[in-house]
PDB file of N, CA and C in Angstrom:
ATOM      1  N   UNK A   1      61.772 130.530 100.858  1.00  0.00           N
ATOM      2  CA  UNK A   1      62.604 129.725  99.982  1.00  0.00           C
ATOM      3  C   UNK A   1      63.815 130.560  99.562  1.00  0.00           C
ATOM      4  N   UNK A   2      64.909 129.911  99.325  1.00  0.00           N
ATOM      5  CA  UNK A   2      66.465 130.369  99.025  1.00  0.00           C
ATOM      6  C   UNK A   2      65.865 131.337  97.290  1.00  0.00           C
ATOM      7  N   UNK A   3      66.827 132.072  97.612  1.00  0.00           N
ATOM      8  CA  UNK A   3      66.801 132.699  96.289  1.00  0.00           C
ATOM      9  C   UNK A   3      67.681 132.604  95.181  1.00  0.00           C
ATOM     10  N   UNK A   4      66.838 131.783  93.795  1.00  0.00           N
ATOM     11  CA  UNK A   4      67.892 130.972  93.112  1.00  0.00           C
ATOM     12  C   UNK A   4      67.542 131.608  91.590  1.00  0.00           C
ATOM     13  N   UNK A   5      68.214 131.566  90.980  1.00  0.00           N
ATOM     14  CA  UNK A   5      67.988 132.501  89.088  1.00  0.00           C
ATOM     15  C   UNK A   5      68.574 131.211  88.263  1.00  0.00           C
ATOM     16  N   UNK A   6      68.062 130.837  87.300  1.00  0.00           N
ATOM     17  CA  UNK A   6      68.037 130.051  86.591  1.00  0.00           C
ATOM     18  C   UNK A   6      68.173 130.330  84.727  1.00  0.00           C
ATOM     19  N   UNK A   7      69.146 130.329  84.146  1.00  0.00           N
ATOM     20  CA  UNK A   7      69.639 130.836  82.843  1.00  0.00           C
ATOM     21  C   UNK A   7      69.719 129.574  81.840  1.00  0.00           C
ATOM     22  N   UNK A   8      69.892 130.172  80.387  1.00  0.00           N
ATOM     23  CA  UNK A   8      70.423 129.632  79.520  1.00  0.00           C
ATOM     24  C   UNK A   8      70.035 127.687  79.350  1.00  0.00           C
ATOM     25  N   UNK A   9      68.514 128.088  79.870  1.00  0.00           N
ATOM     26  CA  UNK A   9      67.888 126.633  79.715  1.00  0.00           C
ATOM     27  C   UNK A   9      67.761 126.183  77.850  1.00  0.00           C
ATOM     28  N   UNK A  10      67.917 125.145  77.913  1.00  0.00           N
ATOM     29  CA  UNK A  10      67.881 124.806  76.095  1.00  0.00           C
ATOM     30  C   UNK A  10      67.574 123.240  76.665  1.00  0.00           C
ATOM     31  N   UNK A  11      66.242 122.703  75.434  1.00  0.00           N
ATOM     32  CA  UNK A  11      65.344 121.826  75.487  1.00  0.00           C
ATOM     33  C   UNK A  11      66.390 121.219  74.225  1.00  0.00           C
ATOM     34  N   UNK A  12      67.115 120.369  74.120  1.00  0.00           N
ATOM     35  CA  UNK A  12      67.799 119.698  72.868  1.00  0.00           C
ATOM     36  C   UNK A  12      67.708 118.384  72.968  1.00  0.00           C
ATOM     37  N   UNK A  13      68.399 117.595  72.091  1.00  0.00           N
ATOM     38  CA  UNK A  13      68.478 116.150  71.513  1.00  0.00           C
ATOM     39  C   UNK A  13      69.523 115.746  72.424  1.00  0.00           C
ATOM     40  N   UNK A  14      69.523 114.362  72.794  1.00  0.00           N
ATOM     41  CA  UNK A  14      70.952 113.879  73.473  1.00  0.00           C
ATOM     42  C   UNK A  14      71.424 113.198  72.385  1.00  0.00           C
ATOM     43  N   UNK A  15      72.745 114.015  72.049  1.00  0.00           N
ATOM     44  CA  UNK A  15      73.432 113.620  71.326  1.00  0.00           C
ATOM     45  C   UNK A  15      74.199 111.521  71.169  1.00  0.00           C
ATOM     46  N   UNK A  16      73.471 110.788  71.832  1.00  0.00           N
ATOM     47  CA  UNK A  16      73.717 109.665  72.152  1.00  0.00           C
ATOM     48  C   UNK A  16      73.028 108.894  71.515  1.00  0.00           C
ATOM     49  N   UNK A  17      71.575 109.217  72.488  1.00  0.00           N
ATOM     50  CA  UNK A  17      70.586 108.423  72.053  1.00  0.00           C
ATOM     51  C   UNK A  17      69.358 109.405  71.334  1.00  0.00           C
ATOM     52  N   UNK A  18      68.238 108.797  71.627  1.00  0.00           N
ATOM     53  CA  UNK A  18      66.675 109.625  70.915  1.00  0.00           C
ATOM     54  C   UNK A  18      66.059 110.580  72.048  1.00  0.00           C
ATOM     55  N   UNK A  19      66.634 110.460  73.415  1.00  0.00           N
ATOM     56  CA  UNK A  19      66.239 111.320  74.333  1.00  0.00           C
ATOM     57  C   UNK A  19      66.369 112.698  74.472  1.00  0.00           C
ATOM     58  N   UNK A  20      65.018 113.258  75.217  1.00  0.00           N
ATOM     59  CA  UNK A  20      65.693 114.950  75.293  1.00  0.00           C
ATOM     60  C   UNK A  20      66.671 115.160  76.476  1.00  0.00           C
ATOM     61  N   UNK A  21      66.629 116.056  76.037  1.00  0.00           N
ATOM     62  CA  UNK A  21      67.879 116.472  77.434  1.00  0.00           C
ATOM     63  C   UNK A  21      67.832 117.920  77.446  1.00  0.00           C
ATOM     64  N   UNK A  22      67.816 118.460  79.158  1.00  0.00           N
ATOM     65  CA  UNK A  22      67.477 119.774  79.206  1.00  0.00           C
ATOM     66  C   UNK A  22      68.891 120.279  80.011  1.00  0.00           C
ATOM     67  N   UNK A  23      69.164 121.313  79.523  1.00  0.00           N
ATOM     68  CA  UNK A  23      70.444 121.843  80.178  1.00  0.00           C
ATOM     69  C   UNK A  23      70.260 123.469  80.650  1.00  0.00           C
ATOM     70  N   UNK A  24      70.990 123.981  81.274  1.00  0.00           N
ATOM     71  CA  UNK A  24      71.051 124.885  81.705  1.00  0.00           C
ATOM     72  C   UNK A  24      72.156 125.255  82.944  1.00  0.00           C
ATOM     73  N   UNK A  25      72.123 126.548  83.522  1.00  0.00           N
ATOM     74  CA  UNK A  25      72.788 127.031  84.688  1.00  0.00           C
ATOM     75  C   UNK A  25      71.841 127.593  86.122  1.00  0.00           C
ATOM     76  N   UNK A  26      71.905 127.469  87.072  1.00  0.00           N
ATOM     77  CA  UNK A  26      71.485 127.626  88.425  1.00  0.00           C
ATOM     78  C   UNK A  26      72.158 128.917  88.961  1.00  0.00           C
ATOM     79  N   UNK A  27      71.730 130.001  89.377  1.00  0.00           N
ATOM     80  CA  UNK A  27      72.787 130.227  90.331  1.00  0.00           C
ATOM     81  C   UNK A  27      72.247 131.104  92.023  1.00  0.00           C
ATOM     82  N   UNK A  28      72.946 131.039  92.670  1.00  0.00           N
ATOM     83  CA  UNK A  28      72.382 130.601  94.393  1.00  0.00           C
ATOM     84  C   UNK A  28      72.981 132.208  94.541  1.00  0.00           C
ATOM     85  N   UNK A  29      71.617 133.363  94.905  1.00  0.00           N
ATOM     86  CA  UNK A  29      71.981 134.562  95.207  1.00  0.00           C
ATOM     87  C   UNK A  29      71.820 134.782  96.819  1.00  0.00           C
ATOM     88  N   UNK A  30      72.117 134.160  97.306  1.00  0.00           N
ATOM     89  CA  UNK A  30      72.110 134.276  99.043  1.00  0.00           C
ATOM     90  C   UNK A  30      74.030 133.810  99.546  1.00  0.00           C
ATOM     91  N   UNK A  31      73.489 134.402 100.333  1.00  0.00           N
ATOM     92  CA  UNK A  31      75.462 133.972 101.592  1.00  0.00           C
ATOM     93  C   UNK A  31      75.542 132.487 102.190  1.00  0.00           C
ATOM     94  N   UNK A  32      74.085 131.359 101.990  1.00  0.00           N
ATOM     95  CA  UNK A  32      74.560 130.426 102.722  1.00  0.00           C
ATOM     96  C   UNK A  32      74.823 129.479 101.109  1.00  0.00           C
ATOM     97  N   UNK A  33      75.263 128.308 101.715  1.00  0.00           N
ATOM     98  CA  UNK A  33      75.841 127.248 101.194  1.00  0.00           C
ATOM     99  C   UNK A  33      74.420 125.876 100.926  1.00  0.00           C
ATOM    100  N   UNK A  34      74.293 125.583  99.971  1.00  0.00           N
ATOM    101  CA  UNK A  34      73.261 124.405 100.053  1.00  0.00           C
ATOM    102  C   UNK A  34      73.784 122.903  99.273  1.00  0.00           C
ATOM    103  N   UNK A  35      73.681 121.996 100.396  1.00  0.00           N
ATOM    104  CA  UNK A  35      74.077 120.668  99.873  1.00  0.00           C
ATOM    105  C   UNK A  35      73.570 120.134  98.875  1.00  0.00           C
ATOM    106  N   UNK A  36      71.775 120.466  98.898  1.00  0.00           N
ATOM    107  CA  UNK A  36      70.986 119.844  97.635  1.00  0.00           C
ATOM    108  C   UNK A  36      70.126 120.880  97.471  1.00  0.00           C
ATOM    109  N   UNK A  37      69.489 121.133  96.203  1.00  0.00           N
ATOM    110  CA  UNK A  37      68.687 121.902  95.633  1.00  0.00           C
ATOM    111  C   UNK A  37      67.547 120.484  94.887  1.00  0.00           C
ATOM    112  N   UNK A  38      66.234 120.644  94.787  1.00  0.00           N
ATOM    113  CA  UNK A  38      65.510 119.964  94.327  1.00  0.00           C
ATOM    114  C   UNK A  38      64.772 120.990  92.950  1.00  0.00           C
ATOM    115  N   UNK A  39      64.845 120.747  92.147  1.00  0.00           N
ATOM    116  CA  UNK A  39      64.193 121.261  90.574  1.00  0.00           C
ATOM    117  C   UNK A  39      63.561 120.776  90.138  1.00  0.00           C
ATOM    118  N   UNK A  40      62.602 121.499  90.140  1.00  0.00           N
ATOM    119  CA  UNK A  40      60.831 120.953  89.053  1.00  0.00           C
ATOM    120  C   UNK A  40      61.289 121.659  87.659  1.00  0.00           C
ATOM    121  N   UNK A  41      61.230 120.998  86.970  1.00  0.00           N
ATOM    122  CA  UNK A  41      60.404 121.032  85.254  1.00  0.00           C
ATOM    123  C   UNK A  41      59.148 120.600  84.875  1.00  0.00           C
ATOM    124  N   UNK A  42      58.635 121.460  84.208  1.00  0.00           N
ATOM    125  CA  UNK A  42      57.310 121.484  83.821  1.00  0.00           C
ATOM    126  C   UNK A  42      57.573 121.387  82.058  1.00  0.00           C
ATOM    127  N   UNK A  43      57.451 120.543  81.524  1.00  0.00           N
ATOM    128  CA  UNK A  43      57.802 121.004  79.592  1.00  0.00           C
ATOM    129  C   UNK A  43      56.111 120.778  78.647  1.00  0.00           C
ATOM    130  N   UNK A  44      56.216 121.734  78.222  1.00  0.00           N
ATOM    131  CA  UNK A  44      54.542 121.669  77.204  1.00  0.00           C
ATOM    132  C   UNK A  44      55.005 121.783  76.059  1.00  0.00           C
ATOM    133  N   UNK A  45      54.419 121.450  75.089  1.00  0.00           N
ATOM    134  CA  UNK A  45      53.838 120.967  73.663  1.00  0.00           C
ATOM    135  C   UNK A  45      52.276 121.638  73.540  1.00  0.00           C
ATOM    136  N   UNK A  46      52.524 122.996  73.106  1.00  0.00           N
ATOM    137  CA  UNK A  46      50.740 123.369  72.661  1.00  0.00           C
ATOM    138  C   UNK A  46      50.163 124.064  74.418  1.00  0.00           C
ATOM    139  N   UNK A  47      51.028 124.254  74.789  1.00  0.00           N
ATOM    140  CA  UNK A  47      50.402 124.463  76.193  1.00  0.00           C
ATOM    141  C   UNK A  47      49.941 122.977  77.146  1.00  0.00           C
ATOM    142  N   UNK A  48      50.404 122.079  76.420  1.00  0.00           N
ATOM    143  CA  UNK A  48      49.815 120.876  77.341  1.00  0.00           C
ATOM    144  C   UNK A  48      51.120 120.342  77.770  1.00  0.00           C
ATOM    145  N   UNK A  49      51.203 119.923  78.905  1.00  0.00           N
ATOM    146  CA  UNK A  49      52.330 119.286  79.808  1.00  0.00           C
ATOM    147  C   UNK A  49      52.539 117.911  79.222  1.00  0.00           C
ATOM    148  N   UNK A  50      53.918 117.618  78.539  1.00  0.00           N
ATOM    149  CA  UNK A  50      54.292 116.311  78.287  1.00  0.00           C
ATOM    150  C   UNK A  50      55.263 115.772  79.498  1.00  0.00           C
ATOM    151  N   UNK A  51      56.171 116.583  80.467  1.00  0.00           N
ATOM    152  CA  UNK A  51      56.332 116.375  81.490  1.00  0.00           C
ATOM    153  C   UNK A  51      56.212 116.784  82.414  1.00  0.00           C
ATOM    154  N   UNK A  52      56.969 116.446  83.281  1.00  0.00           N
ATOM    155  CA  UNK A  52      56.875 116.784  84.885  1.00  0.00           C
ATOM    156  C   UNK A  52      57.812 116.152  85.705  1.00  0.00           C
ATOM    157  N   UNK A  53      58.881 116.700  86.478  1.00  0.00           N
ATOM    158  CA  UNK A  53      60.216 116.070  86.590  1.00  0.00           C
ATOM    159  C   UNK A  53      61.156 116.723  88.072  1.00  0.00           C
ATOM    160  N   UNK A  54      61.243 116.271  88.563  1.00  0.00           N
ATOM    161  CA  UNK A  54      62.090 117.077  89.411  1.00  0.00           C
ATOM    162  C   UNK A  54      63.816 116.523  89.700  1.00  0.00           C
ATOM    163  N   UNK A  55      64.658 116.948  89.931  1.00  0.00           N
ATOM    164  CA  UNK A  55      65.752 116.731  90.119  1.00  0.00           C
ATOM    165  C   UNK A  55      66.809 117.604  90.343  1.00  0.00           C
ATOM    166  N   UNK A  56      67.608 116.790  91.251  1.00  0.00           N
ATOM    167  CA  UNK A  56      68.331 117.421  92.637  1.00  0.00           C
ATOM    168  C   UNK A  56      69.876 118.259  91.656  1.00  0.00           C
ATOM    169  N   UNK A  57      70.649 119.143  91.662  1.00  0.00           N
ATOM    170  CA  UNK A  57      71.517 119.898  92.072  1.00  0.00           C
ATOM    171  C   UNK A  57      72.351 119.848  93.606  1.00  0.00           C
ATOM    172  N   UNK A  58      73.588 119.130  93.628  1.00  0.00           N
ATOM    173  CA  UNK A  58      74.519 119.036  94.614  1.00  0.00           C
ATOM    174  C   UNK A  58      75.708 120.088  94.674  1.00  0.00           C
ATOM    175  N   UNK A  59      75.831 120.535  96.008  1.00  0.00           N
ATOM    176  CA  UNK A  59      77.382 121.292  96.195  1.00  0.00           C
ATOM    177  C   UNK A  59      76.712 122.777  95.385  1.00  0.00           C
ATOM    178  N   UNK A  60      75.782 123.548  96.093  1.00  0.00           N
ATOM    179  CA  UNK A  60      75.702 124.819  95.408  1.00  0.00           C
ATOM    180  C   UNK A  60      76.301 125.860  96.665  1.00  0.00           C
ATOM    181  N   UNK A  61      77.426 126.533  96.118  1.00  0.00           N
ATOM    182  CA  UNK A  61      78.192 127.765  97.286  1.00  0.00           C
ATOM    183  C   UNK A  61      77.582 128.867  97.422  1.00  0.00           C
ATOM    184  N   UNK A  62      77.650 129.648  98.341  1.00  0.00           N
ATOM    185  CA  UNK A  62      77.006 131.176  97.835  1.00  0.00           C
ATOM    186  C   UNK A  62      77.519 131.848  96.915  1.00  0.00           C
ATOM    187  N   UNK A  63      76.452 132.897  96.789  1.00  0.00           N
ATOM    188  CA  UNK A  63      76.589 133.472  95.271  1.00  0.00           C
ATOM    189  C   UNK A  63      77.666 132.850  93.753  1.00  0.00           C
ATOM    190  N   UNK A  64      77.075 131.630  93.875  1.00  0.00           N
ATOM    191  CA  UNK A  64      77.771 130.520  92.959  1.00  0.00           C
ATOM    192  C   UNK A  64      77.085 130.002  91.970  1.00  0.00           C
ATOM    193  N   UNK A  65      77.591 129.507  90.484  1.00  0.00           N
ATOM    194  CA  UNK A  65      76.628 128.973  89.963  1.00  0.00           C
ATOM    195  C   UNK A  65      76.733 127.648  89.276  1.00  0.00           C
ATOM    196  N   UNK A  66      76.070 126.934  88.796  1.00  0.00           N
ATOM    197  CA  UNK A  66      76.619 125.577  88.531  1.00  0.00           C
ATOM    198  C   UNK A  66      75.805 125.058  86.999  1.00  0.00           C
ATOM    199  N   UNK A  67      76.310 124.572  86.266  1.00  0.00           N
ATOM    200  CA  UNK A  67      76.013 124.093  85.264  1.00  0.00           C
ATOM    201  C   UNK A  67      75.363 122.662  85.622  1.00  0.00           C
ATOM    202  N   UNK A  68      74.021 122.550  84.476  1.00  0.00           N
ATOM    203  CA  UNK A  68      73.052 121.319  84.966  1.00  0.00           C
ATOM    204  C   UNK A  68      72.584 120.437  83.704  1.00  0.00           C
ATOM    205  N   UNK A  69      72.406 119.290  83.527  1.00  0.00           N
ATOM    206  CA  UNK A  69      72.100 118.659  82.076  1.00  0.00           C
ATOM    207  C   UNK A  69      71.223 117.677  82.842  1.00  0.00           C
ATOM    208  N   UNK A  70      70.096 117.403  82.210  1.00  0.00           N
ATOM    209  CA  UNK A  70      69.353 116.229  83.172  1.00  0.00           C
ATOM    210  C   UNK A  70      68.293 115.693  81.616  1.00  0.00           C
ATOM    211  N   UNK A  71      68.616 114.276  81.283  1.00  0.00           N
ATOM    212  CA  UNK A  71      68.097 113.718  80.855  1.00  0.00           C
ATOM    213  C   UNK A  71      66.717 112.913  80.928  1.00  0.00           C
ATOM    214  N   UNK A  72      65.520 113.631  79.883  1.00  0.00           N
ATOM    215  CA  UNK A  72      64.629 112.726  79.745  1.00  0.00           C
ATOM    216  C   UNK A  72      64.288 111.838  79.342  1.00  0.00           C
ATOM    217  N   UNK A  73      64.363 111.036  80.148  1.00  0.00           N
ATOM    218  CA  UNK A  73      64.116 109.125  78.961  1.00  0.00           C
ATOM    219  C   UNK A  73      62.974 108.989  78.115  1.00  0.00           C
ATOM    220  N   UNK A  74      61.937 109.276  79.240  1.00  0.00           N
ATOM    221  CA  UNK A  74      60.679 108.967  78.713  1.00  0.00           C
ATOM    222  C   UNK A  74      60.602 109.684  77.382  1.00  0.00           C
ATOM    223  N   UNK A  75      60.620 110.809  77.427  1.00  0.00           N
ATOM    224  CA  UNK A  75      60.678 111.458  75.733  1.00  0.00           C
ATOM    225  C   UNK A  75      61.745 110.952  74.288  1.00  0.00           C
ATOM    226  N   UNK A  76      61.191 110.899  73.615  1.00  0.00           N
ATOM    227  CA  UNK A  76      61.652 110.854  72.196  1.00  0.00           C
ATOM    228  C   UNK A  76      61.794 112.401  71.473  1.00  0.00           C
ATOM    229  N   UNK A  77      62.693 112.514  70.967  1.00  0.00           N
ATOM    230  CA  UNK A  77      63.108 114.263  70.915  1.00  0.00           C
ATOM    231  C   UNK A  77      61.972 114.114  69.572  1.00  0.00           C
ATOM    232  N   UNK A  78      62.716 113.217  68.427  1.00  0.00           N
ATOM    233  CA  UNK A  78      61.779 113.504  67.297  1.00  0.00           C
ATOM    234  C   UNK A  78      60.492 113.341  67.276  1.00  0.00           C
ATOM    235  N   UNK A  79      59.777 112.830  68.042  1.00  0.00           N
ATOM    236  CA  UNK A  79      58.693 112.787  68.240  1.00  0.00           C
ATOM    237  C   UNK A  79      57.786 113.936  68.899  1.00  0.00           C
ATOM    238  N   UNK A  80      58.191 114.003  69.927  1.00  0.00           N
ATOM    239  CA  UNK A  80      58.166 114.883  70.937  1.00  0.00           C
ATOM    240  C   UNK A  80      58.491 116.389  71.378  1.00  0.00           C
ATOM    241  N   UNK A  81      59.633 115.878  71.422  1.00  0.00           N
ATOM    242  CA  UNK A  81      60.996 116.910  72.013  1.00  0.00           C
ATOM    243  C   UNK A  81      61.305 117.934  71.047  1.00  0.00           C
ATOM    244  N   UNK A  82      61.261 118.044  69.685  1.00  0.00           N
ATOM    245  CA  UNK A  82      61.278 119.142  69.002  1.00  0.00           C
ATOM    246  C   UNK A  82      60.131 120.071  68.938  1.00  0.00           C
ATOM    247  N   UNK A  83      59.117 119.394  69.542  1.00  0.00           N
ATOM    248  CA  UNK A  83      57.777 120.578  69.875  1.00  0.00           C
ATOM    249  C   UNK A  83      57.451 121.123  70.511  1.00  0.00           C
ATOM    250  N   UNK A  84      58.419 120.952  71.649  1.00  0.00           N
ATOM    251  CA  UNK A  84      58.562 121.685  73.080  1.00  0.00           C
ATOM    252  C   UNK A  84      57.823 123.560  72.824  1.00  0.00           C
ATOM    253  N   UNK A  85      57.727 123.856  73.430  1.00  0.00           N
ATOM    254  CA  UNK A  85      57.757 125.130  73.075  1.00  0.00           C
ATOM    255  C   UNK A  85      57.401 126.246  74.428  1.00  0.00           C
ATOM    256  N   UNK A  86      57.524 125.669  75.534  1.00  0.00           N
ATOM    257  CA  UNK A  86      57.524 126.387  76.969  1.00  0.00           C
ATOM    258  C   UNK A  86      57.967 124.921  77.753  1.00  0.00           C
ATOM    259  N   UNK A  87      57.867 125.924  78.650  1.00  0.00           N
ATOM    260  CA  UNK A  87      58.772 125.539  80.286  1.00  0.00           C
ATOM    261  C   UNK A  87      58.828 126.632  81.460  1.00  0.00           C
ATOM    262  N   UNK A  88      57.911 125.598  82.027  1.00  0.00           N
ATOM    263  CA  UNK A  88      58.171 126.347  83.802  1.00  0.00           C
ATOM    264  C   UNK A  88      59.199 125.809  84.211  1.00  0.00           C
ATOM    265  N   UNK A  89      59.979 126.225  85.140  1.00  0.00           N
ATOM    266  CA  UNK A  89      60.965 125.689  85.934  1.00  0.00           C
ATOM    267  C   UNK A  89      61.674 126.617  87.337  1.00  0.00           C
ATOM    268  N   UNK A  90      61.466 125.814  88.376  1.00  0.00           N
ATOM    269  CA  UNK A  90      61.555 126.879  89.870  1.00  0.00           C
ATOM    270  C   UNK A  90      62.106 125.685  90.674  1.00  0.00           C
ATOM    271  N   UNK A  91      62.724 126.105  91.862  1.00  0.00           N
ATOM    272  CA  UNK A  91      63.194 125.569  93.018  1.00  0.00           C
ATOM    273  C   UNK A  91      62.237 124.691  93.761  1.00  0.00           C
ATOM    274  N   UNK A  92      62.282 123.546  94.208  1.00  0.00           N
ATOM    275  CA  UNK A  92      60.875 123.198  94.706  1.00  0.00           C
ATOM    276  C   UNK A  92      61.228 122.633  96.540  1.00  0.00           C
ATOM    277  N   UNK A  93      62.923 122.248  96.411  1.00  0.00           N
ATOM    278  CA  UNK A  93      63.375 122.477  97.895  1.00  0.00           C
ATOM    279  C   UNK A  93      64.565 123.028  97.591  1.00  0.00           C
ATOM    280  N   UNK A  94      65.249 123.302  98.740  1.00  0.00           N
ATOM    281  CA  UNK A  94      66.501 123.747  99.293  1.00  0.00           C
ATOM    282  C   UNK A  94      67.560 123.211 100.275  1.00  0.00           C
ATOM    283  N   UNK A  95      68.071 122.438 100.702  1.00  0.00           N
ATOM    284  CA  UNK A  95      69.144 122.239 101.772  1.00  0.00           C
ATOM    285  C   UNK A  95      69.998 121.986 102.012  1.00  0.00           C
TER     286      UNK A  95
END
């Protein structure tokens, strides 16, 4: 699998609506070029998984990095989403 580093993730409120929204930066430490990147999130509450999510990243260059915001519907921040308190998150394809 491509070798990818992943920063400055923050679990916050969407400023819109009641949804969370997870943001962060990607960045692609290899020489080739990838059209799509596929991303798993994993988010727990207490150690127990409230989601599970994957979603794509387009147009990543080499040694490049790209800013990412991907909205959860299903969650309610106040409910929910302010109890976050871990997160896995890794590459799950590449191409």
């Amino acid at each position: 699998m491509a070798n990818f580093r992943y920063y400055h993730i923050e679990i916050k409120k969407s400023p819109n609506t009641r949804d969370v929204v997870v943001t962060g930066e990607i960045i692609n430490d290899t020489e080739k070029s990838f059209s799509t990147v596929g991303v798993r999130i994993i988010l727990y509450m207490n150690n127990v998984s409230v989601a599970n999510f994957v979603f794509t990243i387009n147009g990543l260059s080499p040694r490049a990095s790209k800013v990412f915001e991907k909205t959860v519907e299903e969650l309610d921040y106040m409910q929910i989403g302010k109890n976050i308190n871990r997160y896995d998150i890794y590459t799950e394809t590449a191409f």
